[in-house]
PDB file of N, CA and C in Angstrom:
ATOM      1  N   UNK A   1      -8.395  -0.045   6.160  1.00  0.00           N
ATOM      2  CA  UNK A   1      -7.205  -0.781   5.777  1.00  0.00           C
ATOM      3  C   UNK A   1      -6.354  -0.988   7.022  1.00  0.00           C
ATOM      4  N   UNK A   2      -5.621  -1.956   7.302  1.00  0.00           N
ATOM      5  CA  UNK A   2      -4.593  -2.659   7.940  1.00  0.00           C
ATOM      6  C   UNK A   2      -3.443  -1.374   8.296  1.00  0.00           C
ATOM      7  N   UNK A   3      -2.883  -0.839   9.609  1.00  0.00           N
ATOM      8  CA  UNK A   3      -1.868  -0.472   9.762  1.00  0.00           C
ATOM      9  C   UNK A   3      -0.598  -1.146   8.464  1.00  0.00           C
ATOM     10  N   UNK A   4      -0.132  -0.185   7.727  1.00  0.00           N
ATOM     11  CA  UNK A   4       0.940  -0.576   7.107  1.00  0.00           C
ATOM     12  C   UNK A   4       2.546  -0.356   7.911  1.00  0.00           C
ATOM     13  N   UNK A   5       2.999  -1.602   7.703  1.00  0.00           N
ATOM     14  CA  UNK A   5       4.669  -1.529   8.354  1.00  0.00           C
ATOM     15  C   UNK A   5       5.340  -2.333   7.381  1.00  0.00           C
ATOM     16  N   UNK A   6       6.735  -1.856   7.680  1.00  0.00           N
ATOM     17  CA  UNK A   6       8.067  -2.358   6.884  1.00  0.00           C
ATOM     18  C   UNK A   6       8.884  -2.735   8.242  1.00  0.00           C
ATOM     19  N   UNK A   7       8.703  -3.986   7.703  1.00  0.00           N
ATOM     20  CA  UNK A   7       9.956  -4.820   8.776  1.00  0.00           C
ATOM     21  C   UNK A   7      11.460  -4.901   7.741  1.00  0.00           C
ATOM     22  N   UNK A   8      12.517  -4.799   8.326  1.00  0.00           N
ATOM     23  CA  UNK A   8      13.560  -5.292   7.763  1.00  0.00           C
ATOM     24  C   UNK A   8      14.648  -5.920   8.644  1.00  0.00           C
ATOM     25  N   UNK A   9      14.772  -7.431   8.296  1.00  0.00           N
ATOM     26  CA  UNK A   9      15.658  -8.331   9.139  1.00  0.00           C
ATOM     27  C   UNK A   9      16.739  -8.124   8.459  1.00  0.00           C
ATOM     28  N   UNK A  10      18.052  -8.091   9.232  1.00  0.00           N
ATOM     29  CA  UNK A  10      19.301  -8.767   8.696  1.00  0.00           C
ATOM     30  C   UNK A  10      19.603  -9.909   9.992  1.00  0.00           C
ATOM     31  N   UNK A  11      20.010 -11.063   8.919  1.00  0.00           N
ATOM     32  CA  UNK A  11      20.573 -12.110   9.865  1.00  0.00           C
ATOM     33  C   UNK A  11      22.312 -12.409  10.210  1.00  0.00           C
ATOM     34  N   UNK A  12      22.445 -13.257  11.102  1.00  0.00           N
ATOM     35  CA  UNK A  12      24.110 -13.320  11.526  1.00  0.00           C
ATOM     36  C   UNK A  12      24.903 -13.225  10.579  1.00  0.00           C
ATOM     37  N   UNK A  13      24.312 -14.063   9.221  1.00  0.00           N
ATOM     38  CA  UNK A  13      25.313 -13.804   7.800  1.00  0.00           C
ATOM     39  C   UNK A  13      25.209 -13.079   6.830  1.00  0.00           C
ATOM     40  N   UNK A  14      24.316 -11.915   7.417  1.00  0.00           N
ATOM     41  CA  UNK A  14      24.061 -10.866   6.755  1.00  0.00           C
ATOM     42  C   UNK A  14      22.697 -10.663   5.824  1.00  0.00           C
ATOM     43  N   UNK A  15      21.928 -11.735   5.730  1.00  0.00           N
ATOM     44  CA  UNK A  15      21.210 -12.196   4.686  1.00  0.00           C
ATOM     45  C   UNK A  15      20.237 -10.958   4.924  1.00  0.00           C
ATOM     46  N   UNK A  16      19.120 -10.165   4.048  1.00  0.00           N
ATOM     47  CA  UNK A  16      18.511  -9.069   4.494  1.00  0.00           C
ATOM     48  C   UNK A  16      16.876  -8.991   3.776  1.00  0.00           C
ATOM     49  N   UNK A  17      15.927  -9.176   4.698  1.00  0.00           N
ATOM     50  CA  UNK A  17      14.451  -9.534   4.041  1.00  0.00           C
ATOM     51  C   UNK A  17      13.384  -8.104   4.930  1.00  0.00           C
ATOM     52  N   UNK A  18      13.141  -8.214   3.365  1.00  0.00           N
ATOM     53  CA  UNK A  18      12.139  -6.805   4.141  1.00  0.00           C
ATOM     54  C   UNK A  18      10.725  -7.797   3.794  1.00  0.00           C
ATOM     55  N   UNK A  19       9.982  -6.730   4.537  1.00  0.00           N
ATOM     56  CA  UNK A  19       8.917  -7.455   4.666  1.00  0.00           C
ATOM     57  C   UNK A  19       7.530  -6.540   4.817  1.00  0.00           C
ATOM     58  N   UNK A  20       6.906  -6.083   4.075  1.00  0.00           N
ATOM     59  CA  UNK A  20       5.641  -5.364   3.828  1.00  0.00           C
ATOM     60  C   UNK A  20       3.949  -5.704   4.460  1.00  0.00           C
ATOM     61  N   UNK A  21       3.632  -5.803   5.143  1.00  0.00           N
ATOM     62  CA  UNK A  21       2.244  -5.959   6.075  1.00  0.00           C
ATOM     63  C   UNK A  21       0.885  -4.377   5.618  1.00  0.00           C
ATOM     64  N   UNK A  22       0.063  -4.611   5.471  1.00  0.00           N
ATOM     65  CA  UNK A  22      -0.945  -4.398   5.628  1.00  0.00           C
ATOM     66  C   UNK A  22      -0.919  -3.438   3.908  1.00  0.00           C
ATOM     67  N   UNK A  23      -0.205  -3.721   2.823  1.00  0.00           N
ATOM     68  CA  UNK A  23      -0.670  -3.216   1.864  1.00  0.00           C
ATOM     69  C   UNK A  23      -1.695  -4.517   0.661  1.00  0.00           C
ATOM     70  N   UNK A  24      -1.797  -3.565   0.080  1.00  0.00           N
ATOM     71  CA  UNK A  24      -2.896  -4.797  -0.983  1.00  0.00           C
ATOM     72  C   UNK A  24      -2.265  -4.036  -2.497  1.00  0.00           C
ATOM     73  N   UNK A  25      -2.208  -5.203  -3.236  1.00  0.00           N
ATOM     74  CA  UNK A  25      -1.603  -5.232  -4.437  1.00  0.00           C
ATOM     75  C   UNK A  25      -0.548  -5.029  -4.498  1.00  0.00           C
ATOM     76  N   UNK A  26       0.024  -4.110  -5.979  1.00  0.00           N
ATOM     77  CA  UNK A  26       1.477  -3.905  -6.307  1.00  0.00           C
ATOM     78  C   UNK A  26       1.979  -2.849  -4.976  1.00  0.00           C
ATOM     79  N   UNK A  27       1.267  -1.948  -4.351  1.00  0.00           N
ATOM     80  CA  UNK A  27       1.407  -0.888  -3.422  1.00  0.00           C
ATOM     81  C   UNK A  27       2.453  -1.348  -2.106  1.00  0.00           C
ATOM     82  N   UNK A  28       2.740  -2.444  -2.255  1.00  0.00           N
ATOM     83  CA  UNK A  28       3.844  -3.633  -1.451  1.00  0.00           C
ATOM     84  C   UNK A  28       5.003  -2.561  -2.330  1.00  0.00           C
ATOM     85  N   UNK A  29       5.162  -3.473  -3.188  1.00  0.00           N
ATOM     86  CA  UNK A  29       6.369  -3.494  -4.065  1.00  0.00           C
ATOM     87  C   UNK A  29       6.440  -1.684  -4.428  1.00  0.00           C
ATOM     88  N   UNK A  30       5.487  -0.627  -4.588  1.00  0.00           N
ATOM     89  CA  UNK A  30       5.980   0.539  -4.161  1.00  0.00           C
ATOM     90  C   UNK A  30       6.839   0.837  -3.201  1.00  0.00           C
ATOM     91  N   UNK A  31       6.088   0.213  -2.207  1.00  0.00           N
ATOM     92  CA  UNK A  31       6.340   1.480  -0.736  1.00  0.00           C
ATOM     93  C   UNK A  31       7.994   0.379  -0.857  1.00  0.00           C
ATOM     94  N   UNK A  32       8.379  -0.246  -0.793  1.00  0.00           N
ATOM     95  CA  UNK A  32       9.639  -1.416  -0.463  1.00  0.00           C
ATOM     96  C   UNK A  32      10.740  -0.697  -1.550  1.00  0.00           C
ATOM     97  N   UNK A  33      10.609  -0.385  -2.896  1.00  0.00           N
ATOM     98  CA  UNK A  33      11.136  -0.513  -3.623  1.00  0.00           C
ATOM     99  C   UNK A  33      12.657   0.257  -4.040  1.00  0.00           C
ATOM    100  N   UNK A  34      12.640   1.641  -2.957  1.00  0.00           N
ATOM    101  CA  UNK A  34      13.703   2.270  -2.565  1.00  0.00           C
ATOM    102  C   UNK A  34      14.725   1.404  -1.599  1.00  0.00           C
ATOM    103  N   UNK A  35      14.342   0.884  -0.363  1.00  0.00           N
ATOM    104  CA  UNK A  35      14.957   0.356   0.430  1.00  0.00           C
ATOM    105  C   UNK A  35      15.900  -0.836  -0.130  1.00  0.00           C
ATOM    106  N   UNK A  36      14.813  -1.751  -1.165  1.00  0.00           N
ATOM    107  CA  UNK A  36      15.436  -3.003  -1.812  1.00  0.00           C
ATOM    108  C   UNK A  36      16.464  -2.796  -2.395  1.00  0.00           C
ATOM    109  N   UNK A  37      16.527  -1.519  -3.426  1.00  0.00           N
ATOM    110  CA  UNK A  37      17.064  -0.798  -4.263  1.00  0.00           C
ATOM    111  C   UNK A  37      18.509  -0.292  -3.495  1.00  0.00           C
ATOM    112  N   UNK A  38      18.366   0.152  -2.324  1.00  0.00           N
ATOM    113  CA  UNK A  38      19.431   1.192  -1.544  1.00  0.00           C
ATOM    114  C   UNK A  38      20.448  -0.419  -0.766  1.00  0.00           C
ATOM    115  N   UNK A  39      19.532  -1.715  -0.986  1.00  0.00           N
ATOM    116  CA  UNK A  39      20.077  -2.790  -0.090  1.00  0.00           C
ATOM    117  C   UNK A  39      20.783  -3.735  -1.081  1.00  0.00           C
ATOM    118  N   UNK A  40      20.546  -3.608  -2.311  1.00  0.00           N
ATOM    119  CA  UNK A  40      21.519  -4.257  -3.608  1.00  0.00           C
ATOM    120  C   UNK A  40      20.416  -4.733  -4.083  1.00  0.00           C
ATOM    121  N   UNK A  41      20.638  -6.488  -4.532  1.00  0.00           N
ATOM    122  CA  UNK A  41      20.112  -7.585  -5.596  1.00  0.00           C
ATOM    123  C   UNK A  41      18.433  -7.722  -4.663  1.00  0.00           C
ATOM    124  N   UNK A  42      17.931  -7.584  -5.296  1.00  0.00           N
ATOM    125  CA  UNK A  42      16.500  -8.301  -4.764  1.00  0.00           C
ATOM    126  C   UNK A  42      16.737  -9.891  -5.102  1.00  0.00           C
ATOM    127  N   UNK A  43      17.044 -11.038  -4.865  1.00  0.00           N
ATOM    128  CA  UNK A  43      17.169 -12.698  -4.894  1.00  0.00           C
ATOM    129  C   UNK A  43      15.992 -13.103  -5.165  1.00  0.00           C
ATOM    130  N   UNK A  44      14.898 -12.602  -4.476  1.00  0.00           N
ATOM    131  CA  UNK A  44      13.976 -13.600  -4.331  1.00  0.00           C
ATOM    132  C   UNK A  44      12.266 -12.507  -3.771  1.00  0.00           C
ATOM    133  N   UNK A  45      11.571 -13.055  -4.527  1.00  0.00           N
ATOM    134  CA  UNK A  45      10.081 -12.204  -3.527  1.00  0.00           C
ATOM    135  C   UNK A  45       9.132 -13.021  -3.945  1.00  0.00           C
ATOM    136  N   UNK A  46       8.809 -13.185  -2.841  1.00  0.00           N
ATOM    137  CA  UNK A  46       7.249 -13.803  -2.346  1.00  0.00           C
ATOM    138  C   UNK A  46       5.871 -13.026  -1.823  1.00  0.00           C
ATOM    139  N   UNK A  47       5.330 -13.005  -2.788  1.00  0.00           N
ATOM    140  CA  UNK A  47       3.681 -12.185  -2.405  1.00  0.00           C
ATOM    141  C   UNK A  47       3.211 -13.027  -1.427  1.00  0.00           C
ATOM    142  N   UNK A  48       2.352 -12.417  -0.734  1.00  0.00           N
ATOM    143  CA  UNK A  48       1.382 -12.317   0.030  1.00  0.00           C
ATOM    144  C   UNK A  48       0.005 -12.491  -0.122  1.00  0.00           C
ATOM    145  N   UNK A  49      -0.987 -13.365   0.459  1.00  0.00           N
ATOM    146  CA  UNK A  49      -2.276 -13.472  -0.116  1.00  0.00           C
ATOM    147  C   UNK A  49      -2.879 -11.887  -0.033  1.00  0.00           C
ATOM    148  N   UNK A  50      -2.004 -11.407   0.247  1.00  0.00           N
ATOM    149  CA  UNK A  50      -3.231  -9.698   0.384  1.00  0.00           C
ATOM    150  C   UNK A  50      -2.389  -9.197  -1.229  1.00  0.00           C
ATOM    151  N   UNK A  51      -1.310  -9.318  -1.225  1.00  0.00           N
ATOM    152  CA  UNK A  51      -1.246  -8.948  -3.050  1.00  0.00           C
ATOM    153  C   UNK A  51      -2.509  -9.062  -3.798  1.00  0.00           C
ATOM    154  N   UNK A  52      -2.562 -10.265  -3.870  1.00  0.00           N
ATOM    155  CA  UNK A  52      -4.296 -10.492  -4.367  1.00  0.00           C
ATOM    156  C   UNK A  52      -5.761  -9.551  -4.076  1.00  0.00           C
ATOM    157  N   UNK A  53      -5.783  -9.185  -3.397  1.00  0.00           N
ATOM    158  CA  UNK A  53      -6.697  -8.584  -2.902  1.00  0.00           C
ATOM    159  C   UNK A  53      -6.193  -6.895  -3.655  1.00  0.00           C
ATOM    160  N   UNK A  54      -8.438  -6.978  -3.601  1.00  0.00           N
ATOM    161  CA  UNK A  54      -8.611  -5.548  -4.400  1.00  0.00           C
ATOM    162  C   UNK A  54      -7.909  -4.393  -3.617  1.00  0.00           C
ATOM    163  N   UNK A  55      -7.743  -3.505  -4.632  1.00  0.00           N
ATOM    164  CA  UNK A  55      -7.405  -2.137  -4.372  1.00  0.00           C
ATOM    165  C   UNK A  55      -8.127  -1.444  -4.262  1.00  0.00           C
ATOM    166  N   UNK A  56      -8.039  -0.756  -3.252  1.00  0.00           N
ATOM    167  CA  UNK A  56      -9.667   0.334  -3.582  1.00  0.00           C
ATOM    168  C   UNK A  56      -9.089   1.592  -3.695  1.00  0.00           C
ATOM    169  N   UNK A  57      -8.971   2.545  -4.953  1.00  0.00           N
ATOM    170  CA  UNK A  57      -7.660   3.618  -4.690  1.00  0.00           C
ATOM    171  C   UNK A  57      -8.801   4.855  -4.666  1.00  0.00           C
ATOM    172  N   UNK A  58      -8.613   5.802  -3.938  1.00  0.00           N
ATOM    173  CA  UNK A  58      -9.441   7.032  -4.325  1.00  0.00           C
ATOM    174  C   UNK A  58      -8.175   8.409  -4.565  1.00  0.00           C
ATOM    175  N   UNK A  59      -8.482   8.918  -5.766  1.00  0.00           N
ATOM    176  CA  UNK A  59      -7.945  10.090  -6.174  1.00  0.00           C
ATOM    177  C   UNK A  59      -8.692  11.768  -5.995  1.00  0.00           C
ATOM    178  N   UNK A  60      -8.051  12.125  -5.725  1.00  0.00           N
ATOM    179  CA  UNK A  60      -8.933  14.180  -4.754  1.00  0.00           C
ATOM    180  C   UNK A  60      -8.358  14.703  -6.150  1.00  0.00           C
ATOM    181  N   UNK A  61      -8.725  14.972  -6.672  1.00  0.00           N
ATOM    182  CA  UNK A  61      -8.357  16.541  -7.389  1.00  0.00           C
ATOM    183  C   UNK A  61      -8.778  17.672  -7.063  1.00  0.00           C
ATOM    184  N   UNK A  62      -8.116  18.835  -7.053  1.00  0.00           N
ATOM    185  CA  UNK A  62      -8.371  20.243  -6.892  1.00  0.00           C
ATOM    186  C   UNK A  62      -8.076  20.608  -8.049  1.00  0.00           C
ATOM    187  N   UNK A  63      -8.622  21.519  -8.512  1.00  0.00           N
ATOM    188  CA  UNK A  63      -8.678  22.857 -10.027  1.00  0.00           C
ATOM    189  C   UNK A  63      -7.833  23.914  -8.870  1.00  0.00           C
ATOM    190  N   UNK A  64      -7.284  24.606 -10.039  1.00  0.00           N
ATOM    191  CA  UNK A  64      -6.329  25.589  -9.369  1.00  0.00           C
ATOM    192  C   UNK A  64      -6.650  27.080  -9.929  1.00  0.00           C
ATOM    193  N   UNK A  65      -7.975  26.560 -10.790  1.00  0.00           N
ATOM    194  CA  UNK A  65      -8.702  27.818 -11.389  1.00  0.00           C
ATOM    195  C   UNK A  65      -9.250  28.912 -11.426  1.00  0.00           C
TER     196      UNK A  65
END
């Protein structure tokens, strides 16, 4: 998978766009969703052709038995 980063611009009039790189699917809108949250109104979001794209998730369990 793609180095993941969070860009976040603010512009001269304050306007403020984060911006999510190297995740696939909803896992965008996870990792973002505090910051958006801590920054007020979300206005507006635009996916990414990698939204689209599969997830491949793997889960570890350990027994604690």
């Amino acid at each position: 998978m793609d180095e993941q980063t969070i860009t976040i611009s603010i512009s001269p009039t304050g306007e403020v766009t984060v911006k999510a790189q190297g995740y696939r699917g909803s896992a965008c809108e996870d990792a973002t969703r505090a910051l958006e949250s801590a920054l007020g109104v979300t206005e507006k979001r635009r996916r990414t052709p990698e939204y689209d794209l599969e997830v491949k998730e793997q889960t570890h369990v350990r027994s604690t038995h």
